[in-house]
Structures are given as C-alpha cells and as structure tokens.
Protein backbone atom coordinates (compact mmCIF):
# COMPACT_ATOMS: atom_id res chain seq x y z
CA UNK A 1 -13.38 18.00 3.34
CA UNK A 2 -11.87 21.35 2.91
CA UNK A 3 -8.12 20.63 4.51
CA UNK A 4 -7.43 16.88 4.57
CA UNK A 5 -3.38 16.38 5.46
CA UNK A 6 -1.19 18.54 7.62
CA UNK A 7 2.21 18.71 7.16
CA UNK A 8 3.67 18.44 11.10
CA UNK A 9 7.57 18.47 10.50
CA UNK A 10 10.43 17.88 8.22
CA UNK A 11 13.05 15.99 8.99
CA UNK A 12 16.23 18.17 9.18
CA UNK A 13 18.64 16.01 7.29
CA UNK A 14 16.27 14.23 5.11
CA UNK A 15 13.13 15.24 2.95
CA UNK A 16 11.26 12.62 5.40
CA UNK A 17 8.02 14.67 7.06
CA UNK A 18 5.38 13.74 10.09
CA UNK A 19 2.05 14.39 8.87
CA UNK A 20 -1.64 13.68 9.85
CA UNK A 21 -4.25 12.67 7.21
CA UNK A 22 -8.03 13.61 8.68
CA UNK A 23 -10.54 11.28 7.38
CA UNK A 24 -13.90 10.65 8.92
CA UNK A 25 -13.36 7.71 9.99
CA UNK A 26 -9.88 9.04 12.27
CA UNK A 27 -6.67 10.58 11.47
CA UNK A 28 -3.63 8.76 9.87
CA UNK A 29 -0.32 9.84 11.58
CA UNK A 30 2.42 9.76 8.64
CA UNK A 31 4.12 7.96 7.37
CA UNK A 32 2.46 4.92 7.67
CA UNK A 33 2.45 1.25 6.52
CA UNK A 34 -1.23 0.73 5.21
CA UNK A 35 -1.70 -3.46 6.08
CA UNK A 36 -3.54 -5.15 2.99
CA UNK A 37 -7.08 -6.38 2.90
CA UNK A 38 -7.68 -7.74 -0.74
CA UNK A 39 -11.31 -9.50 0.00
CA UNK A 40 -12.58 -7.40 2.81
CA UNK A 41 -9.98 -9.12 5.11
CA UNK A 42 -6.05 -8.76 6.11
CA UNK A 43 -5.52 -12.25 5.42
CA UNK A 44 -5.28 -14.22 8.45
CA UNK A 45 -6.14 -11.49 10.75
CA UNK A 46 -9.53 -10.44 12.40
CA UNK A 47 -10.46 -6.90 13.11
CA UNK A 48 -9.77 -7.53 16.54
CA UNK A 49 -6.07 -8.64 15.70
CA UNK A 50 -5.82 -5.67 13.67
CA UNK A 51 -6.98 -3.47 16.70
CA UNK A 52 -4.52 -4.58 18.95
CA UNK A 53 -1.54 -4.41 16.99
CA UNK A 54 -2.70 -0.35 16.00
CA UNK A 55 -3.55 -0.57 12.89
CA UNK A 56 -4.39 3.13 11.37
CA UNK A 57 -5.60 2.23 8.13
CA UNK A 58 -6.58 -0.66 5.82
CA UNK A 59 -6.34 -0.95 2.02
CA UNK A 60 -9.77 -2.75 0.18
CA UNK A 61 -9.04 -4.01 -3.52
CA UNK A 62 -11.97 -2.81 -5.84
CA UNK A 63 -11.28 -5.46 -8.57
CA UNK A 64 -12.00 -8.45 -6.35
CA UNK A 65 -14.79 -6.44 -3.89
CA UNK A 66 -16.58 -6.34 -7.27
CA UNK A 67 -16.46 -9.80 -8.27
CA UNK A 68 -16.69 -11.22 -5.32
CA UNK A 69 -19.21 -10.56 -2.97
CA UNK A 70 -20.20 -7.77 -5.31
CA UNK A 71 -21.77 -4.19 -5.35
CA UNK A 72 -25.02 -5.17 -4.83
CA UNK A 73 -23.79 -6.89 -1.31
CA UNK A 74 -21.38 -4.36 -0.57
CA UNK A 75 -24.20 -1.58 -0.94
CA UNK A 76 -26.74 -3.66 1.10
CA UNK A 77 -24.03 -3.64 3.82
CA UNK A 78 -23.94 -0.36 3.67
CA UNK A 79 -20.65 -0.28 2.69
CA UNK A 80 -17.04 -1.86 3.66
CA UNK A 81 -16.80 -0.59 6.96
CA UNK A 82 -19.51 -2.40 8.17
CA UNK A 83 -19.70 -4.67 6.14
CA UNK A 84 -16.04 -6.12 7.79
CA UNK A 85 -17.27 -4.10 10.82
CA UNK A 86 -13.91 -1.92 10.75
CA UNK A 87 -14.82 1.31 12.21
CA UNK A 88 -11.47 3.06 10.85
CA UNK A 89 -9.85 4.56 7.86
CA UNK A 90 -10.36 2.19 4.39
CA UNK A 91 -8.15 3.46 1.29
CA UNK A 92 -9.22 1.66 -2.30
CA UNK A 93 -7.12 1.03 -4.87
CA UNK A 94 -8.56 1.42 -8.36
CA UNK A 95 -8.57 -2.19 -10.15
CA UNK A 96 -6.27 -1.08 -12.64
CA UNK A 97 -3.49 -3.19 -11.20
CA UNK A 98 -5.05 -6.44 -10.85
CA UNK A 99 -7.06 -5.83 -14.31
CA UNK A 100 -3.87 -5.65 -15.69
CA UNK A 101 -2.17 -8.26 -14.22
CA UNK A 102 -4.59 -10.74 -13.21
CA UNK A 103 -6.53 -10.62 -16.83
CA UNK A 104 -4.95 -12.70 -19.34
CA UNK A 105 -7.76 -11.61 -21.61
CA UNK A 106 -8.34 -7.65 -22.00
CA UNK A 107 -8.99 -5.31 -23.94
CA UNK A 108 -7.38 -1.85 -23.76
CA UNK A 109 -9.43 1.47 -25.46
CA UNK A 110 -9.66 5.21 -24.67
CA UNK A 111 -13.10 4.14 -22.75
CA UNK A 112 -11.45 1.73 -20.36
CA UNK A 113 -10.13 -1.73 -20.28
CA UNK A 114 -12.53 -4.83 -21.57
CA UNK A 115 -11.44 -7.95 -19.37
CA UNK A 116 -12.76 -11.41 -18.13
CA UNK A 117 -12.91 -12.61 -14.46
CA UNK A 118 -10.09 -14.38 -13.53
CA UNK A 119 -12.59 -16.20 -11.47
CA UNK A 120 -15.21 -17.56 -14.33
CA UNK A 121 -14.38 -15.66 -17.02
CA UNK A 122 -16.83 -13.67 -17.21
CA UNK A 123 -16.77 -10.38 -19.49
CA UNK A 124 -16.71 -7.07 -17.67
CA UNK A 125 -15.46 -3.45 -18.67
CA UNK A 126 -13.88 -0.90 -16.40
CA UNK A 127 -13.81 2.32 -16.89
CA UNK A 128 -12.30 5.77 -15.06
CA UNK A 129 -16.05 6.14 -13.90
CA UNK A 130 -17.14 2.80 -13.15
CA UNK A 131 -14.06 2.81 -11.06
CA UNK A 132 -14.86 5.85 -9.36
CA UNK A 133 -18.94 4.29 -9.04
CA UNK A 134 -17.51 0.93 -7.30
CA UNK A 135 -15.45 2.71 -4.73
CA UNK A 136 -18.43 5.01 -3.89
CA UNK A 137 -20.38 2.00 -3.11
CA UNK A 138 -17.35 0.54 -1.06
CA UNK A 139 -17.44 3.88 0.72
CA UNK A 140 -13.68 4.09 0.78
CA UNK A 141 -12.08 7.03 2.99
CA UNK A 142 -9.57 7.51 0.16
CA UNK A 143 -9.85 6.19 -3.79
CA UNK A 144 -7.62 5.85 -6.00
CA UNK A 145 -8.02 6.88 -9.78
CA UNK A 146 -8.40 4.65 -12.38
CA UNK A 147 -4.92 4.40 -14.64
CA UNK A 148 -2.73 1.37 -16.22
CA UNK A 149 0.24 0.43 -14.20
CA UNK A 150 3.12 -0.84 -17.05
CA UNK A 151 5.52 -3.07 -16.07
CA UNK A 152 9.44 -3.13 -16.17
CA UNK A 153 11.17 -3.13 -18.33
CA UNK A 154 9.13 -1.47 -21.05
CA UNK A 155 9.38 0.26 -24.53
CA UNK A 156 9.31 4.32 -24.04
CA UNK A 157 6.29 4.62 -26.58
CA UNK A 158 3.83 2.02 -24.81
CA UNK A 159 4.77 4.11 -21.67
CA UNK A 160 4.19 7.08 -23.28
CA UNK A 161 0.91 6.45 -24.82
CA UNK A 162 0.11 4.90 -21.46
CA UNK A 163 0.95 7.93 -19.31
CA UNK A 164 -1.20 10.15 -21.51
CA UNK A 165 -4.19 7.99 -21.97
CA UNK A 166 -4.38 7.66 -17.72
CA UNK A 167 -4.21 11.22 -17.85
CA UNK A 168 -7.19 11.34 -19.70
CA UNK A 169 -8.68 9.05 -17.10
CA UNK A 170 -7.78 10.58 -14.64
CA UNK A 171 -9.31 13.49 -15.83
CA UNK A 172 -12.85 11.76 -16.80
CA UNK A 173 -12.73 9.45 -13.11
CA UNK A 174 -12.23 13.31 -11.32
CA UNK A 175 -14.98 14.88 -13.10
CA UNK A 176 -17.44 11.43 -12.17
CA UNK A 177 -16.11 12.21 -8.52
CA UNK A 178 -16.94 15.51 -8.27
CA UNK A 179 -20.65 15.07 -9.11
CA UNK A 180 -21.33 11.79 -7.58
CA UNK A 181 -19.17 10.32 -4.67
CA UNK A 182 -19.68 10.94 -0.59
CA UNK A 183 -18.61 14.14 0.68
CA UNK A 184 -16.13 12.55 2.73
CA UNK A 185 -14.56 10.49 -0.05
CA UNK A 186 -10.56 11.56 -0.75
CA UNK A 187 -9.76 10.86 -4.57
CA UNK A 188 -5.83 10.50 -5.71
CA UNK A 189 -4.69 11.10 -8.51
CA UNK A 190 -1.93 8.62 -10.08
CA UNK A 191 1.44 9.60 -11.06
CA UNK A 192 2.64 6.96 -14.33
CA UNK A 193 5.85 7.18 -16.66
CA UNK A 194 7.95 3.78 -15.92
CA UNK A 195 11.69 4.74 -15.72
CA UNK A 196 11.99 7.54 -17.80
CA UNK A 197 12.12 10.76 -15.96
CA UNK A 198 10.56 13.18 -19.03
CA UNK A 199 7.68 11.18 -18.96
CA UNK A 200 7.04 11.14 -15.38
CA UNK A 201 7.97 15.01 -14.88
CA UNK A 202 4.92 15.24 -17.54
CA UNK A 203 2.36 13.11 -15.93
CA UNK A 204 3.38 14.41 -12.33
CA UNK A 205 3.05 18.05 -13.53
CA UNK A 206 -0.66 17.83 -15.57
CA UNK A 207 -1.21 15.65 -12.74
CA UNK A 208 -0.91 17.71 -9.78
CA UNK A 209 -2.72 20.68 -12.40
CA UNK A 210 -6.19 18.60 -11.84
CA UNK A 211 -6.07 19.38 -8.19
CA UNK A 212 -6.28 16.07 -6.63
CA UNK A 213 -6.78 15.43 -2.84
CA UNK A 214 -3.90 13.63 -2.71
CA UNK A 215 -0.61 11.91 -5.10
CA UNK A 216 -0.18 8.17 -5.46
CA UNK A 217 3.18 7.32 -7.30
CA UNK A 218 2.43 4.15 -9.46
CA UNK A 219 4.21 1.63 -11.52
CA UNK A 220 7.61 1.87 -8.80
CA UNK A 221 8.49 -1.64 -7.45
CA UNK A 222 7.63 -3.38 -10.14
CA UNK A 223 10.94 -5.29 -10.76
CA UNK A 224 12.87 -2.67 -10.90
CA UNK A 225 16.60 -2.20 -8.90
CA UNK A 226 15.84 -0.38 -6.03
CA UNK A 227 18.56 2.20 -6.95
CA UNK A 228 16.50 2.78 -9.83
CA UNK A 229 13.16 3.26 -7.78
CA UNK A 230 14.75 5.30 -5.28
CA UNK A 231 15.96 7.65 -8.68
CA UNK A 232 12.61 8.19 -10.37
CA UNK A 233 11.14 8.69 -6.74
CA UNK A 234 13.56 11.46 -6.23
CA UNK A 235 13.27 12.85 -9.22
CA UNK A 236 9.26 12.79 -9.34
CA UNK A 237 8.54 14.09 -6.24
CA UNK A 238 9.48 17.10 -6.45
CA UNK A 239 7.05 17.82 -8.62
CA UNK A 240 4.57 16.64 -6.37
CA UNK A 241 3.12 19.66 -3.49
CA UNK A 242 4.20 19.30 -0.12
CA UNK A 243 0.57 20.38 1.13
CA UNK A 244 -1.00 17.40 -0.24
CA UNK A 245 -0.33 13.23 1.26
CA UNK A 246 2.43 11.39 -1.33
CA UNK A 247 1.65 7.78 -1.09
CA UNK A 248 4.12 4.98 -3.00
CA UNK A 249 2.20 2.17 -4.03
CA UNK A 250 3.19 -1.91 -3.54
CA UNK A 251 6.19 -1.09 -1.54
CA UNK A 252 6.04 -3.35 1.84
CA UNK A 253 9.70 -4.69 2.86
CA UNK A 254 11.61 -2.05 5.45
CA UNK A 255 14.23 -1.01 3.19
CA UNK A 256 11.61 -0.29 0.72
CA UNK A 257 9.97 1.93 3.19
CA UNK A 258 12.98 3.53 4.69
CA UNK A 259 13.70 4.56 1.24
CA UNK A 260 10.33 5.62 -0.04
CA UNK A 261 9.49 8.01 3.51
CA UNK A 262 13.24 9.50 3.36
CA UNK A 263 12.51 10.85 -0.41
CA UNK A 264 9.36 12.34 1.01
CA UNK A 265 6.57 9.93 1.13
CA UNK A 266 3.70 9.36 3.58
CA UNK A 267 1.84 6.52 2.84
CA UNK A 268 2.84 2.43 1.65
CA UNK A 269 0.99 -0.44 1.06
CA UNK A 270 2.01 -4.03 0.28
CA UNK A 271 0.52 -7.56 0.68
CA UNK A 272 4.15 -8.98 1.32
CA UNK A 273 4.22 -8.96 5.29
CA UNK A 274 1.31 -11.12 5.15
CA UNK A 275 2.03 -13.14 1.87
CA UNK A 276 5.55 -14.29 3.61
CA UNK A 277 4.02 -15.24 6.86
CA UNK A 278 2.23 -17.84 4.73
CA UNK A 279 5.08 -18.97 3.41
CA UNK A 280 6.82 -19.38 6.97
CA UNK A 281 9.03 -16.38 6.98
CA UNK A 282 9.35 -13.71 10.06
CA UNK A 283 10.78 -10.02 10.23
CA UNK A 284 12.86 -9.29 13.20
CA UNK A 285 15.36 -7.22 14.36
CA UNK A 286 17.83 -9.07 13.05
CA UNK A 287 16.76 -9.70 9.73
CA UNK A 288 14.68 -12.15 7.90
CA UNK A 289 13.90 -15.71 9.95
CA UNK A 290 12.82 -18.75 7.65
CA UNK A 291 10.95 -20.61 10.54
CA UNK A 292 10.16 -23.91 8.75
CA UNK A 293 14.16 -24.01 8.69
CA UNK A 294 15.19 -27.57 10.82
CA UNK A 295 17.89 -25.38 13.12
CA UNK A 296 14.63 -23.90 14.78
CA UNK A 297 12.90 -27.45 15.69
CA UNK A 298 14.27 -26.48 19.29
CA UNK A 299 14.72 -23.02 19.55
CA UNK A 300 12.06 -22.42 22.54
CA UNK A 301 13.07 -18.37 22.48
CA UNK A 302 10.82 -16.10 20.64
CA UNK A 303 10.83 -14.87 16.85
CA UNK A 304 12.65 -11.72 17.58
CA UNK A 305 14.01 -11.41 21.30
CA UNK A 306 13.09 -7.66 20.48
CA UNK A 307 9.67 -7.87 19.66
CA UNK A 308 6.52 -7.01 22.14
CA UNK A 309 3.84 -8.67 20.08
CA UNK A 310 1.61 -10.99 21.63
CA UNK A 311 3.12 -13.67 19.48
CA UNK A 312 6.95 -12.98 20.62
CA UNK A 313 5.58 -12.83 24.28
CA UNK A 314 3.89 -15.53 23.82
CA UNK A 315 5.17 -18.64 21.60
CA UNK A 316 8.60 -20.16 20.64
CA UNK A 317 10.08 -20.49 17.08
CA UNK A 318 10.22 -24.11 17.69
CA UNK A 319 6.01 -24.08 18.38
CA UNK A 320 5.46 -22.30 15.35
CA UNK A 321 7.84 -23.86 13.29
CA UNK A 322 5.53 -26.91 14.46
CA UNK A 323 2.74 -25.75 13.01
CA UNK A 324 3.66 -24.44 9.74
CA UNK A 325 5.22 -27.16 9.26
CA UNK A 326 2.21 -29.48 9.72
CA UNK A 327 0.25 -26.45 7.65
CA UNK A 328 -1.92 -25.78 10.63
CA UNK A 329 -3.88 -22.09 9.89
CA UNK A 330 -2.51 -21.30 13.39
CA UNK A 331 1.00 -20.85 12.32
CA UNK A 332 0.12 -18.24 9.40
CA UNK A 333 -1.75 -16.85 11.51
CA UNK A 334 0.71 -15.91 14.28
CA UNK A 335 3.46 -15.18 11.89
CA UNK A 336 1.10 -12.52 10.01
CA UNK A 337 0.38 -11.10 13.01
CA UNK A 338 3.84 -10.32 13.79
CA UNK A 339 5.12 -9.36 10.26
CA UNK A 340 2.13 -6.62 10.59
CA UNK A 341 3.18 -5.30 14.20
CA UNK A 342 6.57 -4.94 12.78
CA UNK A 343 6.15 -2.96 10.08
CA UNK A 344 3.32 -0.70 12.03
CA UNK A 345 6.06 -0.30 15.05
CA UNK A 346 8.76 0.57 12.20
CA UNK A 347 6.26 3.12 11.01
CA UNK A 348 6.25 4.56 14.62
CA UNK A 349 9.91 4.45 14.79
CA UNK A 350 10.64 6.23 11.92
CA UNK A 351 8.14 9.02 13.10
CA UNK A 352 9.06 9.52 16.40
CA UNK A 353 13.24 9.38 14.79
CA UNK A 354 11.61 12.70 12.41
CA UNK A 355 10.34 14.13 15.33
CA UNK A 356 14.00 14.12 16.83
CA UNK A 357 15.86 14.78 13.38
CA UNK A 358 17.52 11.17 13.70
CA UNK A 359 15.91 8.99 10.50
CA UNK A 360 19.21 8.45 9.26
CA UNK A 361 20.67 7.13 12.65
CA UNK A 362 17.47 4.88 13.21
CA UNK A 363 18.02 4.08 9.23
CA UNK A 364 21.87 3.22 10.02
CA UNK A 365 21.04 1.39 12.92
CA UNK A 366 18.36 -0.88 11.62
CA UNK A 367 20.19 -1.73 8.27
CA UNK A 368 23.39 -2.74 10.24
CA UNK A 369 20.84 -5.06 12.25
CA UNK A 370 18.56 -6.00 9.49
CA UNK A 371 21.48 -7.28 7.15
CA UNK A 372 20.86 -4.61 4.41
CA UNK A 373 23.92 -2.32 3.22
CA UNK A 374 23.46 0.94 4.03
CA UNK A 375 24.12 3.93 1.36
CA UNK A 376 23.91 7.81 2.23
C-alpha cells in the first residue's frame, strides 16, 4: 500500500492531529482507542457488541494466537478475520511483551528469545522472523516488530544493550517482511530506550532510518509516573515523522489518552477497560464507579446519567451491582460493554474537539468532571 495514513489537521494549540489510517479492511479515523482481543476475542464481547458500539479496530495478541488455537488453525481459517468473523481492521502486537513478561523461563540471544509456554511449558523460540511469519498467518492489517519491552525502573546498560539488540531485530523482522508477508500487511517499527532520553533519541532516529510503515512507542506505561511518560513521549516524538501513524502502546485509562494524543499520538491500546469491568468497576462522566460498592444496592439510575450505551439506557447500577455481585457473566459483560463505548466515544470527542481547535477545553472539562487534576 503505497500511502497508508493521512494527516487531516493539527490541533492549533496542541501537537494533537485528526488522521485516517487506510487499511483493506476500512479506514481508522485518528486518534483512536484500539479495544483488546488477546485470544481472538474482546473479552466478554461478541462481534456484534463490538459493531454496535463502533468499534474501528481490534488488537490480536500473537503470543497466545500461537499457542493457543495455533498457526496451523489460524491458517486453515484463513486467517483472524474470519476466523472471529470480524470483517474490520486487526493490528498484532509482536509477542515480545507477553514473552517477556509471561515467561518465567527464557532465554535471551542475538537470534531471539528461548521461552516455555506459560500454558504447559513447553519450549518454543521466537525470533524477529518467526514473529513476522505468525502475524502473516494471522493476516493482521498492521504488525508490530519483534523487540524486548524493559521494565521500570531499570539499569541504563541493560536498556542500552536492549535498545540496540531490537534494533537489530527490527532490522532482520523488516527484511523477512519485505520478501514474505501480504501486500496489504502494515509493519511498525518499535521505538525502545526506558527513561533515558539519549537512548531513545537513538533508537527513534535509526528507527525511523529503516522506513517503517508506521511508529509504535514501547516500554511507556510501564510503572512509570505519568509526568515521566508524558516527558520521554515529548521528547521522542519529535523524532518520529508526522507523515507516518504514532501509536503508544498499553495506555488505556482517559488521562492516559488525553495525554498520549495531545503530544501527538494516533493510536492506543489497553486491556484495562475490559480487565476493570471484571472486576466491577465503571467509567463515567464523573469519574470512576466501584459498582459492587453496598451504597449502589438501590440506586435504580443508570451507570453514568450521561452515557447513551445500550447498557446506561437500559439497566440500573443496583441490577448490575446484583449480578456481579452474585458473579453472574452477565454483569462483566454489561460493564465491558460500557467501559469500551466510553473510551471509543472519548476517542470521538477528542477528534471532533481537534477539528474545532478546543482539545484543551474538552481536556479541562473532562478532568474537572473525571476527578483528575488538570496541568497545562
């Protein structure tokens, strides 16, 4: 695909921007909260629910697509879309995360990363092209490349030595892509360094030199203050072309995003709306709402008075304190489907506010509301 993203407009006060990412399976209007779907689902939602609440694009997690069902399912199915039948844009993330994290047992070399299943055990090895080779077979809209994402706090010569090696990846996963993966497939490059600013002006800079379709800023919320995220954001992305989608990775709660589009970015991704509703907690207007809380037992108005979900139309805090209460799947259910429409309508909000040059009004506003303290 010769031009993928076009860069609309640019917020006058801000570095925010409405763009459009053109995929073949639809365009992305940006910015956009991307709703997570680890095992070829958003947890608790069908593709119908997702549908309805205008969902633009869905994340797939390559680590656990390969374990479980597997490549040789996944290319029998002819690929994610139909296998979930999900007719719309799919991003991948790499595995590198979850390899990391989810592995107590690995083994890190210049080829790749040597780890067991979490699930059995078993021994596998992932490298920048078997990476690459599993999200060809997922038939992604937009992979990721393969790199290690370091945690915080960490010493400045593991990050170093970190940063360079995923450059070297990155280089070896781009090469695999350009001889093997679907025409239509986006690949983005990975921009590493922790918290120190040299480091990420390097890997941001050889980086961007590769000529990826895209930028995805990694190892950012991962424990860090978000002064401190907001900082290295700033700081990176400037090194980071305007002509090409910027895409922050893990960030999911609104202040998070507010933050993350007004330095520039288009894209964010997080399981959190979902992994909250679980555990019985709402976003609204006002702020967070702990629903298995005993002051709601008979509080027959909706989860946020301001909401036009199906869920806030339809059922009372009390009801659904009811059933997650009783742990009946109905109640994670409706909560997740709210905590989704809520971030997706934010994500309108803030581009129709760029549109009109008023992000930091709709910013103020919803902070004030939300119970966050607002800086500028």
């Amino acid at each position: 695909m010769e031009k993928n993203f076009e860069l609309i407009k640019k917020d006058k006060y801000t570095s925010a921007r409405l763009g459009v990412i053109h995929t073949s399976h639809g365009d992305i209007p940006t910015p956009i909260f991307m709703p997570v779907g680890t095992r070829a689902t958003v947890k608790a939602m069908s593709v119908d629910d997702l549908n309805e609440i205008n969902t633009k694009i869905i994340l797939g997690n390559t680590y656990h697509l390969y374990l479980k069902p597997g490549m040789e399912i996944m290319k029998k199915a002819g690929g994610l879309h139909k296998f979930m039948n999900w007719d719309k844009p799919i991003l991948t993330d790499s595995g590198g995360f979850q390899v990391f994290s989810l592995s107590k047992i690995r083994n890190i070399s210049e080829n790749g990363v040597e780890f067991r299943s979490h699930i059995d055990g078993s021994k596998h090895l992932f490298t920048p092209e078997k990476s690459i080779e599993i999200q060809n077979d997922i038939h992604s809209d937009i992979m990721m490349s393969f790199d290690e994402c370091v945690g915080y706090p960490q010493e400045y010569d593991y990050v170093k030595n970190s940063m360079e090696r995923t450059l070297r990846w990155a280089k070896r996963g781009l090469e695999y892509h350009k001889k093997n993966s679907y025409k239509d497939q986006m690949l983005f490059g990975i921009v590493q360094g922790g918290m120190y600013k040299d480091l990420r002006k390097i890997s941001a800079q050889e980086t961007v030199k590769m000529n990826f379709d895209g930028y995805s800023i990694g190892g950012l919320s991962v424990g860090e203050p978000l002064e401190m995220m907001n900082d290295i954001l700033e700081y990176t992305i400037q090194f980071i072309p305007e002509d090409k989608p910027r895409y922050n990775m893990g960030v999911g709660s609104p202040d998070y995003l507010f933050e993350s589009f007004e330095r520039g970015i288009d894209m964010a991704d997080c399981v959190l709306p979902t992994r909250i509703a679980r555990n019985g907690t709402a976003m609204t207007s006002n702020g967070k709402v702990v629903i298995k809380n005993a002051k709601y037992k008979d509080d027959f108005s909706p989860l946020d008075s301001e909401c036009d979900c199906k869920v806030c139309r339809n059922y009372s805090r009390a009801y659904i304190r009811h059933l997650v209460n009783v742990d009946e799947i109905l109640g994670a259910h409706l909560l997740s489907y709210h905590n989704l429409y809520f971030l997706l309508k934010l994500s309108e909000k803030i581009r129709d506010a760029i549109k009109e040059d008023s992000f930091l009004d709709l910013k103020r506003e919803f902070y004030k509301k939300y119970g966050y303290e607002y800086k500028n």
